[in-house]
N, C-alpha and C. Protein backbone atom coordinates (compact mmCIF):
# COMPACT_ATOMS: atom_id res chain seq x y z
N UNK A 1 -4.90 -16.02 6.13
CA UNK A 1 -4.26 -14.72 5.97
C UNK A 1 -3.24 -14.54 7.08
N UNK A 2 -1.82 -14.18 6.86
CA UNK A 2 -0.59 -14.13 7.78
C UNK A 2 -1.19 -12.97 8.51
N UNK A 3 -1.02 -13.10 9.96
CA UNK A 3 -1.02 -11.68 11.09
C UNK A 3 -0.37 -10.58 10.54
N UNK A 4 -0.80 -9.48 10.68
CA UNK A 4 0.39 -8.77 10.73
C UNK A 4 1.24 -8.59 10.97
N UNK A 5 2.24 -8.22 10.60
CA UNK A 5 3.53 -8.01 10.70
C UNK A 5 4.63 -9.39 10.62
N UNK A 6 3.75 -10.35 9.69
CA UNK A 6 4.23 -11.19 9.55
C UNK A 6 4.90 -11.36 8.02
N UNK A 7 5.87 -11.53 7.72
CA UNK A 7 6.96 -11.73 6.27
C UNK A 7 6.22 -13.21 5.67
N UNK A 8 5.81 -12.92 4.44
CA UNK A 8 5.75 -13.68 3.79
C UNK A 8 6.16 -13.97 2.43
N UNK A 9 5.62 -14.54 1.41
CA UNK A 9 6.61 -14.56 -0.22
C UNK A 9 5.25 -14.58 -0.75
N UNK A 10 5.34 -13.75 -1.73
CA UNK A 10 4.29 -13.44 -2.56
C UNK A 10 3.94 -14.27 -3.96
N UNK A 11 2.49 -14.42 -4.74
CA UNK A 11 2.53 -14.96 -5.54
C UNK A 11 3.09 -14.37 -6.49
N UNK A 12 3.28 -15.33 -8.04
CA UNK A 12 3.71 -14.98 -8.71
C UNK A 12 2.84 -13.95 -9.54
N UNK A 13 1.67 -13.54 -9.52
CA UNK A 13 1.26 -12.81 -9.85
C UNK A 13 1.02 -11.45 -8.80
N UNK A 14 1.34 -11.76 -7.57
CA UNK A 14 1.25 -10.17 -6.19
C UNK A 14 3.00 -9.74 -6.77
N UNK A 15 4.12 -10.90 -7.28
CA UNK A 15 5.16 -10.46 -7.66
C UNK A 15 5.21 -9.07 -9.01
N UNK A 16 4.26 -9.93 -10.03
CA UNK A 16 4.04 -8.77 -11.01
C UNK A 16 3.51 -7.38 -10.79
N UNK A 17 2.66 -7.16 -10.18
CA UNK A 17 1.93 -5.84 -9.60
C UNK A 17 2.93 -5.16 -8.59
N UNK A 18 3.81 -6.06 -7.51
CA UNK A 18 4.48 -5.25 -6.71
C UNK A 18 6.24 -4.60 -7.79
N UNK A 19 6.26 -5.20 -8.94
CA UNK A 19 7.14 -5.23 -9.76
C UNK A 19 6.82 -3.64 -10.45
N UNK A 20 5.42 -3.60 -11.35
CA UNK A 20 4.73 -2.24 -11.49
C UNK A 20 4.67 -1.38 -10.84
N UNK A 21 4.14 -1.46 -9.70
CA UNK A 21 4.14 -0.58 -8.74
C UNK A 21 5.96 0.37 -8.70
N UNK A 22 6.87 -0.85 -8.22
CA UNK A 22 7.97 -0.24 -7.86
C UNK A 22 8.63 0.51 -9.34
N UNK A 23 8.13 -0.20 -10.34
CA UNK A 23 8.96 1.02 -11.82
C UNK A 23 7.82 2.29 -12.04
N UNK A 24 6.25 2.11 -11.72
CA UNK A 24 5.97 3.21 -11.47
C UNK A 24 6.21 4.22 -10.56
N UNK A 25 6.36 4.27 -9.47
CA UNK A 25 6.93 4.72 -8.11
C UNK A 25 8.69 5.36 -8.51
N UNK A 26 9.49 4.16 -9.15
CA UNK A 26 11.05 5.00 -8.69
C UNK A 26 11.64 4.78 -9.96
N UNK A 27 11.13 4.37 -10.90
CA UNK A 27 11.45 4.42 -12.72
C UNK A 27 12.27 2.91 -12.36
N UNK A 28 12.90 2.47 -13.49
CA UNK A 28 13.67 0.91 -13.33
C UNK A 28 13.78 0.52 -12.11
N UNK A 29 13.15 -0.35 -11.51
CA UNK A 29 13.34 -0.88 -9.95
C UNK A 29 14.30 -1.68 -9.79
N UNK A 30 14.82 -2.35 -10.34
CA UNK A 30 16.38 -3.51 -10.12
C UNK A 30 15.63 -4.22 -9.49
N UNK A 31 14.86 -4.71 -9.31
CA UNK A 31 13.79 -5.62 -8.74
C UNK A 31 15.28 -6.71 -8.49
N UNK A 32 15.54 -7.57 -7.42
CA UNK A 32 16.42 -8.22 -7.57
C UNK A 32 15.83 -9.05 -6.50
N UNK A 33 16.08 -10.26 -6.95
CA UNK A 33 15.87 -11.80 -6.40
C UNK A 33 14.70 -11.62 -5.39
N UNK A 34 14.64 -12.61 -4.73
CA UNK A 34 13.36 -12.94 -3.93
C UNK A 34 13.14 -12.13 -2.90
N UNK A 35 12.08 -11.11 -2.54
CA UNK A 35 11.28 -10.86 -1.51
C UNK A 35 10.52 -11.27 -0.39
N UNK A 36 10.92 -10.20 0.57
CA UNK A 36 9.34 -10.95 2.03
C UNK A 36 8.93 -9.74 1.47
N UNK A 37 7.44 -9.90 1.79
CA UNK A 37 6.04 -9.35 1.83
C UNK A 37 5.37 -8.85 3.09
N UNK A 38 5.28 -7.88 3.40
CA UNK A 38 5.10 -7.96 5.15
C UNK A 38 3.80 -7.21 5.00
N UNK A 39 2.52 -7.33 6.16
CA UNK A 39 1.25 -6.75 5.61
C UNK A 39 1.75 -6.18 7.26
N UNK A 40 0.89 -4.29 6.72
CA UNK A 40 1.04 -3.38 8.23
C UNK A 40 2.89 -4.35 8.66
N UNK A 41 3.53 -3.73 8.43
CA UNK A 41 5.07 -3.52 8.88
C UNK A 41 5.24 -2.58 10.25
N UNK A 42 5.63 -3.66 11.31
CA UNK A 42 5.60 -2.96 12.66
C UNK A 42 6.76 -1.87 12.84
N UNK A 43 6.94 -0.71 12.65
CA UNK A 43 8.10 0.37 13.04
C UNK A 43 7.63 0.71 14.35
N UNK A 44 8.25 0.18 15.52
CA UNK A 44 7.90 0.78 16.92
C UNK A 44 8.18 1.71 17.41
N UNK A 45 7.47 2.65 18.26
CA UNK A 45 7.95 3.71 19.04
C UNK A 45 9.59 3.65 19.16
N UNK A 46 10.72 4.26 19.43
CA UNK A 46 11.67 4.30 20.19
C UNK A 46 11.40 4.60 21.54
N UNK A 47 10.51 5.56 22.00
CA UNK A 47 10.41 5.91 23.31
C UNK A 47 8.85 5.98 23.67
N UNK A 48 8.58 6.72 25.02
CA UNK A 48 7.05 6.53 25.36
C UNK A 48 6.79 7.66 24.71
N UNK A 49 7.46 8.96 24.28
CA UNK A 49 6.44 9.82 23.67
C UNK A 49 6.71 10.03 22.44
N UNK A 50 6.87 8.97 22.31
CA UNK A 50 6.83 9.13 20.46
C UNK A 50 5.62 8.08 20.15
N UNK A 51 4.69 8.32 19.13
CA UNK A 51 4.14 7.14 18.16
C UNK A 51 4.58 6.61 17.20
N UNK A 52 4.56 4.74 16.95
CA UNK A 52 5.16 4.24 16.23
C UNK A 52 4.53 3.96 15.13
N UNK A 53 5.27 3.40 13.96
CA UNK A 53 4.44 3.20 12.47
C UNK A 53 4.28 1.81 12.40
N UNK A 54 3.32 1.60 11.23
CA UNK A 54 2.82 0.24 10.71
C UNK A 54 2.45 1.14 9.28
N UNK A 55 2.88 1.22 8.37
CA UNK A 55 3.04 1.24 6.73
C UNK A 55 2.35 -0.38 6.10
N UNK A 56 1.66 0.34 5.57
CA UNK A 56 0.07 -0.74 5.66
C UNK A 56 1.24 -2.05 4.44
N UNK A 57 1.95 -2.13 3.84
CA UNK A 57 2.40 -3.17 3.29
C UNK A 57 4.19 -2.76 3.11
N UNK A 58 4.87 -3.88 2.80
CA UNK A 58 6.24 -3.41 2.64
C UNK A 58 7.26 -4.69 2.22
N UNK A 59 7.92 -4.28 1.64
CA UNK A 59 8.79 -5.72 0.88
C UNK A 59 10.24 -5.22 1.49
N UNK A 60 11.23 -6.21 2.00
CA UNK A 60 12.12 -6.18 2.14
C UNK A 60 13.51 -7.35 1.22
N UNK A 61 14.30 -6.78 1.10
CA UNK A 61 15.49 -7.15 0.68
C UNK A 61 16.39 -7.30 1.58
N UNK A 62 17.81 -8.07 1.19
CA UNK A 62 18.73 -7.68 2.06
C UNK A 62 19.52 -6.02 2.07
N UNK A 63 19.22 -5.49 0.87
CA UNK A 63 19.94 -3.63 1.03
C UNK A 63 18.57 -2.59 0.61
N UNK A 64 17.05 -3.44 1.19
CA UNK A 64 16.44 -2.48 0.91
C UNK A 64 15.01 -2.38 1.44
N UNK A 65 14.38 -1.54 1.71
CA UNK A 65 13.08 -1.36 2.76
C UNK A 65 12.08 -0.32 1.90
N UNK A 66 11.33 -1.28 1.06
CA UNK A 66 10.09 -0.87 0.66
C UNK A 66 8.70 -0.46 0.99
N UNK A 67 8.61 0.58 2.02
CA UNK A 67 7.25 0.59 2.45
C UNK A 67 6.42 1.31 1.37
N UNK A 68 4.95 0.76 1.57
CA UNK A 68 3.72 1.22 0.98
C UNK A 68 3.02 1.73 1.59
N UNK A 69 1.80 2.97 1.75
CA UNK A 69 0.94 3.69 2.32
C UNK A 69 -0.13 3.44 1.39
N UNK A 70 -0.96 3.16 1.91
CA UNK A 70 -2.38 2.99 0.90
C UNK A 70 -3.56 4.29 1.36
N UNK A 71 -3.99 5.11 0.81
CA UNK A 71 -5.14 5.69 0.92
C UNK A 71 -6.48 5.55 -0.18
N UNK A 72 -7.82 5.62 0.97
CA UNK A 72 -8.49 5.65 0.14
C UNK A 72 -9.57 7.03 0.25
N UNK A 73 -9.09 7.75 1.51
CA UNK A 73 -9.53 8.77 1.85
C UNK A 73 -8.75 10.16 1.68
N UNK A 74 -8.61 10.95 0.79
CA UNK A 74 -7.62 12.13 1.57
C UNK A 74 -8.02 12.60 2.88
N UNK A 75 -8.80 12.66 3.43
CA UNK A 75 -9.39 13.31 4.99
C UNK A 75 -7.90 11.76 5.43
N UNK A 76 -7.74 10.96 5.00
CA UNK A 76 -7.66 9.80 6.30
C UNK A 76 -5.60 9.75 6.23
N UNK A 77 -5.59 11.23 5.74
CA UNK A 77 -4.04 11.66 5.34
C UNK A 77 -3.39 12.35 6.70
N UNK A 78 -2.40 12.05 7.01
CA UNK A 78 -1.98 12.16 8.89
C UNK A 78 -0.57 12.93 8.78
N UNK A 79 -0.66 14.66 8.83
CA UNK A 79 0.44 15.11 8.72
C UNK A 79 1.37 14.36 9.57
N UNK A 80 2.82 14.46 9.21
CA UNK A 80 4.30 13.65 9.66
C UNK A 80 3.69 12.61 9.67
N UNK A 81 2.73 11.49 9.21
CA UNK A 81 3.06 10.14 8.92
C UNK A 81 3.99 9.56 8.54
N UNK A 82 4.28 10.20 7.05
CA UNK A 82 5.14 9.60 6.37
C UNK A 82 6.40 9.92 6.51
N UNK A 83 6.83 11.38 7.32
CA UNK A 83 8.26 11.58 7.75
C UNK A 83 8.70 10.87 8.85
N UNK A 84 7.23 10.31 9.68
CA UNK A 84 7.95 9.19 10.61
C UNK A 84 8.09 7.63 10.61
N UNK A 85 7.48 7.24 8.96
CA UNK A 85 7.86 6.34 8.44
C UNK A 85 9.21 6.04 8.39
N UNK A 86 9.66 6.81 7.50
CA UNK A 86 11.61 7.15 7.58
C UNK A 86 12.12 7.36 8.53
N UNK A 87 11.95 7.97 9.51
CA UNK A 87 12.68 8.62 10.97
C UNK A 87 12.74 6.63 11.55
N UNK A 88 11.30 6.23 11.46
CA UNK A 88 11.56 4.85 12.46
C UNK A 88 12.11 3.82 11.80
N UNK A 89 12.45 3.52 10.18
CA UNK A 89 12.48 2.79 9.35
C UNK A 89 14.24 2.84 9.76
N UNK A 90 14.27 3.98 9.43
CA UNK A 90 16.14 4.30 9.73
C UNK A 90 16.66 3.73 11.10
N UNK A 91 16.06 3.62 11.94
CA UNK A 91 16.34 3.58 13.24
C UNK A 91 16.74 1.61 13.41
N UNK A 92 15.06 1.50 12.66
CA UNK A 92 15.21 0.06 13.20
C UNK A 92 15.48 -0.91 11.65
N UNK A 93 15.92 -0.42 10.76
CA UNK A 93 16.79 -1.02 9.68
C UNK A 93 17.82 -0.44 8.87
N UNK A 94 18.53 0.05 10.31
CA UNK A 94 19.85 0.86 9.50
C UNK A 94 20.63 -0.11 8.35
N UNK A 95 20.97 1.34 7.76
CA UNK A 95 21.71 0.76 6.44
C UNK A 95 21.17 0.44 5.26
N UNK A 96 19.90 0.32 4.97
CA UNK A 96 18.96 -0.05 3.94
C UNK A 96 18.37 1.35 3.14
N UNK A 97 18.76 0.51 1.82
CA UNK A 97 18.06 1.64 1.05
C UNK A 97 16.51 1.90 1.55
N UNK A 98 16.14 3.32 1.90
CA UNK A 98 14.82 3.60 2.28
C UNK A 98 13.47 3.59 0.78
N UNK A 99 12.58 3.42 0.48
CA UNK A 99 11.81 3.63 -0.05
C UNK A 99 10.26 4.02 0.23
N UNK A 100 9.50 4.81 -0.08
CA UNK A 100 8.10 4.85 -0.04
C UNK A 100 7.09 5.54 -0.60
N UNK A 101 6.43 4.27 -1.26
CA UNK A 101 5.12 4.70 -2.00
C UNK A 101 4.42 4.95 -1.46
N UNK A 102 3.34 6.40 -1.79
CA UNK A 102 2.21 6.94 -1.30
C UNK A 102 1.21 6.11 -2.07
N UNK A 103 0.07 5.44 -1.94
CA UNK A 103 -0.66 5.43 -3.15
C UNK A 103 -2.09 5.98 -2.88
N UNK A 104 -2.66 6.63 -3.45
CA UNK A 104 -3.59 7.82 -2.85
C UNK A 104 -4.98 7.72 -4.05
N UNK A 105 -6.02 8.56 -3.70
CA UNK A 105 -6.85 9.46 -4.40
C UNK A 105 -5.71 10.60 -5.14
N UNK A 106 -6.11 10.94 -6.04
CA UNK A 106 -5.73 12.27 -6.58
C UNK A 106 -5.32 13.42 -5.15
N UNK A 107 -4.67 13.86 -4.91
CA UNK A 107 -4.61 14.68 -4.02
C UNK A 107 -3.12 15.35 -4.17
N UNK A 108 -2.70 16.26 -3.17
CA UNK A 108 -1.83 17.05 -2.83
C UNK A 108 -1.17 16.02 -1.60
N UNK A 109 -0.05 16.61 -1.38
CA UNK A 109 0.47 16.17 -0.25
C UNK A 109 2.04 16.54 -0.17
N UNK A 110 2.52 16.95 1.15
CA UNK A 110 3.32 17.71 1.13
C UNK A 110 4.90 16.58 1.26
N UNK A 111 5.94 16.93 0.65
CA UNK A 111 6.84 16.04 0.20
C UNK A 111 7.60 15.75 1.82
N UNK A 112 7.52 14.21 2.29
CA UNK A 112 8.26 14.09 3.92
C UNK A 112 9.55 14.59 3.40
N UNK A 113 10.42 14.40 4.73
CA UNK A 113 11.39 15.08 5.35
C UNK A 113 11.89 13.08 5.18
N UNK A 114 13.30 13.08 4.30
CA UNK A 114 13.73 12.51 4.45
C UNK A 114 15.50 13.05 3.60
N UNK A 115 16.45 11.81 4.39
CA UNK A 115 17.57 11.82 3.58
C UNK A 115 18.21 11.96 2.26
N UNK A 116 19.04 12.32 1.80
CA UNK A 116 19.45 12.60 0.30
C UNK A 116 18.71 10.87 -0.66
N UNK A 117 19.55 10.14 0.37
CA UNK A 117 19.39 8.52 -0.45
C UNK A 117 17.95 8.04 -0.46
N UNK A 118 16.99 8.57 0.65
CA UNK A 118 16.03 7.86 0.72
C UNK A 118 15.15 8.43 -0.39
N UNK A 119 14.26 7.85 -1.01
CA UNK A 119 12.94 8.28 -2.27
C UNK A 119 11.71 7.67 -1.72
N UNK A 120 11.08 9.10 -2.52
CA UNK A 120 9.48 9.14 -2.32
C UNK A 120 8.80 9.13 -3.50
N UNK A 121 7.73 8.11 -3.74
CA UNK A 121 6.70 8.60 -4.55
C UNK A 121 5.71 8.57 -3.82
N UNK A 122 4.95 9.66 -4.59
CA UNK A 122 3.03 9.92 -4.85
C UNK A 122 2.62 9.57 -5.77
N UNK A 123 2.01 8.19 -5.91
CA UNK A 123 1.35 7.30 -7.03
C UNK A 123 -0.46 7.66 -6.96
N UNK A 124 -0.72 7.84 -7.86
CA UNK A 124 -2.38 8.01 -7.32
C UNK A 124 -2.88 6.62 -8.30
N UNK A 125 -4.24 5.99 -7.50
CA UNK A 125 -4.96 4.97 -7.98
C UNK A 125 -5.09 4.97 -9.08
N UNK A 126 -5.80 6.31 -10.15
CA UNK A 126 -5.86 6.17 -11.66
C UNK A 126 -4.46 5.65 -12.49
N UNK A 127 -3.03 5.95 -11.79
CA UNK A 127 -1.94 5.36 -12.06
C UNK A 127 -1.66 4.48 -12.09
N UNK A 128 -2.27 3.14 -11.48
CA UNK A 128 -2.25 1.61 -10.84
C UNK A 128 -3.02 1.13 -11.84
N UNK A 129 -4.31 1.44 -11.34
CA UNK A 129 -5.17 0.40 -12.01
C UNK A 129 -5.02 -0.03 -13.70
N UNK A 130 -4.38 0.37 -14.31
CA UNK A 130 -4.08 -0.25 -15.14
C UNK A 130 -3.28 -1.33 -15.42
N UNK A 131 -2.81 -1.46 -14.50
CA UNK A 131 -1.67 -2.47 -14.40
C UNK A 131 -2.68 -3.25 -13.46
N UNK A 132 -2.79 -3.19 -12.45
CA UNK A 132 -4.05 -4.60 -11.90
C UNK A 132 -4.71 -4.65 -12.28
N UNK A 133 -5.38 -4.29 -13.64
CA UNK A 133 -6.19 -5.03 -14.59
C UNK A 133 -5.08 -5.77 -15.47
N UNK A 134 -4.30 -5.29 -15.55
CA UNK A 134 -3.38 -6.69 -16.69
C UNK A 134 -2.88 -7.81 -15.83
N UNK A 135 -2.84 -7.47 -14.66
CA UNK A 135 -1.96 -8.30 -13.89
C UNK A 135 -3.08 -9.55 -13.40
N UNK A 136 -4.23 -9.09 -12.98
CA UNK A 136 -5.18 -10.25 -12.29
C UNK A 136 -6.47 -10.24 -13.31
N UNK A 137 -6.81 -9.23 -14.58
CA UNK A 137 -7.87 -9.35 -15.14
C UNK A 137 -8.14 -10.45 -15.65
N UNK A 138 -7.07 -11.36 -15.91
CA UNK A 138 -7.57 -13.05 -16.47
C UNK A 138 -7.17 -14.06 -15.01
N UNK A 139 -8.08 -13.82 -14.06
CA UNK A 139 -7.78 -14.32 -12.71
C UNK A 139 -9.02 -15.52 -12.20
N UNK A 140 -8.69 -16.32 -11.42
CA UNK A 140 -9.61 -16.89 -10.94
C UNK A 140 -11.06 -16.30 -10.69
N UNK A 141 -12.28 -16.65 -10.48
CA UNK A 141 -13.29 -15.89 -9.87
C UNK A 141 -12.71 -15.49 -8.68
N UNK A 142 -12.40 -15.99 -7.98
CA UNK A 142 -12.18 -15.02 -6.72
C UNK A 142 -11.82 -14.08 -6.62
N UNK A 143 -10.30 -13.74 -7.39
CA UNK A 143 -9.43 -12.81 -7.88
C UNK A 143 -10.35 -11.45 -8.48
N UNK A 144 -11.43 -11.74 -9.60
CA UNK A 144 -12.06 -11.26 -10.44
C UNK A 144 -12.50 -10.79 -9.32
N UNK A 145 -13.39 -11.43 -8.18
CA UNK A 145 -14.57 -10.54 -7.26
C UNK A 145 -13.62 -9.46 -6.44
N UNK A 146 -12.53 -10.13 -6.05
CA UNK A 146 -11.39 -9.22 -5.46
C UNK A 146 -11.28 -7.70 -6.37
N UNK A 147 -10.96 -8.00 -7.67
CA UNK A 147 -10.78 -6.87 -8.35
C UNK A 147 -11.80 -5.88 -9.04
N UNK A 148 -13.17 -6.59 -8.69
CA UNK A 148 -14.15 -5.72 -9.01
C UNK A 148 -14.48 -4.95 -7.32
N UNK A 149 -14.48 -5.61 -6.22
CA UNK A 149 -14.76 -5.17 -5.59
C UNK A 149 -13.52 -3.86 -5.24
N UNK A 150 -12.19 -4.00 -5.56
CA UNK A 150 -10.94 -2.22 -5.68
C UNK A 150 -11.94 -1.66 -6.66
N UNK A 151 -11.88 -2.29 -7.66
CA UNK A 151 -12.64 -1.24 -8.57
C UNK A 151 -13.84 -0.44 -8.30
N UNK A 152 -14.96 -0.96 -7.24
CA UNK A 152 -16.03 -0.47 -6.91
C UNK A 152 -15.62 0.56 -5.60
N UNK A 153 -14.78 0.40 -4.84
CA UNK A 153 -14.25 1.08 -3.83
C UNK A 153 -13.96 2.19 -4.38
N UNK A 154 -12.66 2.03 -5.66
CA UNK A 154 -12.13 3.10 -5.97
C UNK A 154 -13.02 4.37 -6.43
N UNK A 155 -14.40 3.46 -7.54
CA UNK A 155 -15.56 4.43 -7.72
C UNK A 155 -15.76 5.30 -6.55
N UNK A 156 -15.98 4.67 -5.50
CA UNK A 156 -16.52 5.51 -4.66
C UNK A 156 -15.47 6.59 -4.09
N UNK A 157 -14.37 6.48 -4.57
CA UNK A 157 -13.43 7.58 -3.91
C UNK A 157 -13.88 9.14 -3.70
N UNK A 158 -14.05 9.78 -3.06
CA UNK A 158 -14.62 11.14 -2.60
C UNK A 158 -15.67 11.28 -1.76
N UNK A 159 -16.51 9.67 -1.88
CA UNK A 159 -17.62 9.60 -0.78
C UNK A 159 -16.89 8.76 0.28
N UNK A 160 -17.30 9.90 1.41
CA UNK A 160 -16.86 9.40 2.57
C UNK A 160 -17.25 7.79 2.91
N UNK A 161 -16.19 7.17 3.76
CA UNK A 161 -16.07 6.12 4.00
C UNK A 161 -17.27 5.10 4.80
N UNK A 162 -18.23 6.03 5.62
CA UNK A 162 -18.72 5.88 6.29
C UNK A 162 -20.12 5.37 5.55
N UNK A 163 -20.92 6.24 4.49
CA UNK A 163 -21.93 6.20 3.56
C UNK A 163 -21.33 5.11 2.56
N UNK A 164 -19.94 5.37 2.26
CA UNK A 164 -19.72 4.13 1.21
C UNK A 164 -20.29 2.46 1.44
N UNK A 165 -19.62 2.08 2.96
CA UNK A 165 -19.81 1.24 4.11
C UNK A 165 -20.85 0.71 4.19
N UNK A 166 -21.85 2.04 4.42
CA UNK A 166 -23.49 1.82 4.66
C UNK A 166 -24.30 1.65 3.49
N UNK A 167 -23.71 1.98 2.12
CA UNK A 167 -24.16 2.04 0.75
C UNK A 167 -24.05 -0.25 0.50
N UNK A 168 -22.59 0.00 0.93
CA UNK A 168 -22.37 -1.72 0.35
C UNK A 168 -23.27 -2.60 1.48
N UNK A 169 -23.14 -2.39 2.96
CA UNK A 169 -24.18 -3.16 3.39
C UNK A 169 -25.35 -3.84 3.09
N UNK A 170 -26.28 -2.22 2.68
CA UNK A 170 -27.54 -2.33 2.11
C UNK A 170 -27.52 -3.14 0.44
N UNK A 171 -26.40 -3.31 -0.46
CA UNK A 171 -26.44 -3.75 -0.97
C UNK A 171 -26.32 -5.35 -0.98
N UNK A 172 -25.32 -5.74 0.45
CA UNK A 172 -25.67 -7.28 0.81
C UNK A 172 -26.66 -7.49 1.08
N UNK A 173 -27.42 -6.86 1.68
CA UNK A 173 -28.78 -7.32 2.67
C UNK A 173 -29.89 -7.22 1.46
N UNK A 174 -30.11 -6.69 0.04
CA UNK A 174 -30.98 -6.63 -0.41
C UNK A 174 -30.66 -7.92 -1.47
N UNK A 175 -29.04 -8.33 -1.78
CA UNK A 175 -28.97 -8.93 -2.58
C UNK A 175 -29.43 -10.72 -2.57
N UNK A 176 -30.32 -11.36 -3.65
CA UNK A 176 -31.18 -12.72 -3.41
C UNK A 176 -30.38 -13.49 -2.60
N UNK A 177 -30.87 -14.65 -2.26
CA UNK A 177 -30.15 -15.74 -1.31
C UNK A 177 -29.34 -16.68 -2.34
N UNK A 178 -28.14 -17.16 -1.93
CA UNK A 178 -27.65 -17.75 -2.86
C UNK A 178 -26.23 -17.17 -3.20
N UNK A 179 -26.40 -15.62 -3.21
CA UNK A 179 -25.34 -15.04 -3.98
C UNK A 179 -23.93 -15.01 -3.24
């Protein structure tokens, strides 16, 4: 698995889902030629009293800066996050079309503070998962355990993170040897 904040090229199937994602998110995406993939995208402070961003995934182009926000908590929602997504994104990739997907629980959330050009969506999980079931549902086993295990997460959306955690533990520790 690449460090963070490291650019990579995605498979041809992380291509299809990040393809969905972006026509769900901003309607026709112009999806155009090859992508980096960057996991947690470092946006640094400018100064000492500012805090800097990491936008948990993000694809770049040469005229364009795709960040992603993933939630699986609304409690774990951080007023001006996402307006200082844009504030640092602008700073340290001027000139690029701005973009950013929220992708959330069902929730509220108040629209950031950004430029005329830059766009926002609020995608919620029940919106996705249909598409990562077409996209990886005929997938390797691994893939499959990958996608049952979003799917079992997502169940748990509204129970706090902490009991969820302690719920799946107890379910390793009871489950036979072997598995």
């Amino acid at each position: 698995y690449p460090r963070w904040g490291t650019a990579s090229s995605t498979s041809e199937r992380g291509v299809r889902l990040l393809r969905e994602l972006d026509d769900a998110s901003f309607g026709s995406s112009g999806w155009d030629g090859p992508t980096l993939f960057v996991d947690e995208l470092d946006l640094p402070r400018r100064h000492d009293d500012e805090r800097g961003g990491a936008p948990d995934q993000a694809c770049l182009w040469p005229d364009r800066l795709w960040m992603i926000e993933l939630k699986t908590e609304v409690g774990s929602h951080r007023p001006g996050q996402l307006d200082t997504y844009f504030e640092l994104a602008r700073h340290h990739h001027p000139g690029l079309q701005l973009d950013v997907t929220y992708l959330t629980p069902a929730m509220l959330t108040p629209d950031p503070r950004r430029q005329d050009e830059d766009r926002f969506a609020h995608v919620s999980w029940d919106d996705v998962m249909p598409f990562v079931r077409q996209v990886w549902g005929d997938g390797s086993p691994e893939e499959l355990d990958n996608l049952e295990g979003l799917e079992s997460a997502l169940a748990g959306l509204g129970t706090p993170w902490s009991v969820w955690r302690a719920e799946r533990l107890a379910d390793v520790v009871e489950a036979p040897q072997g598995r």
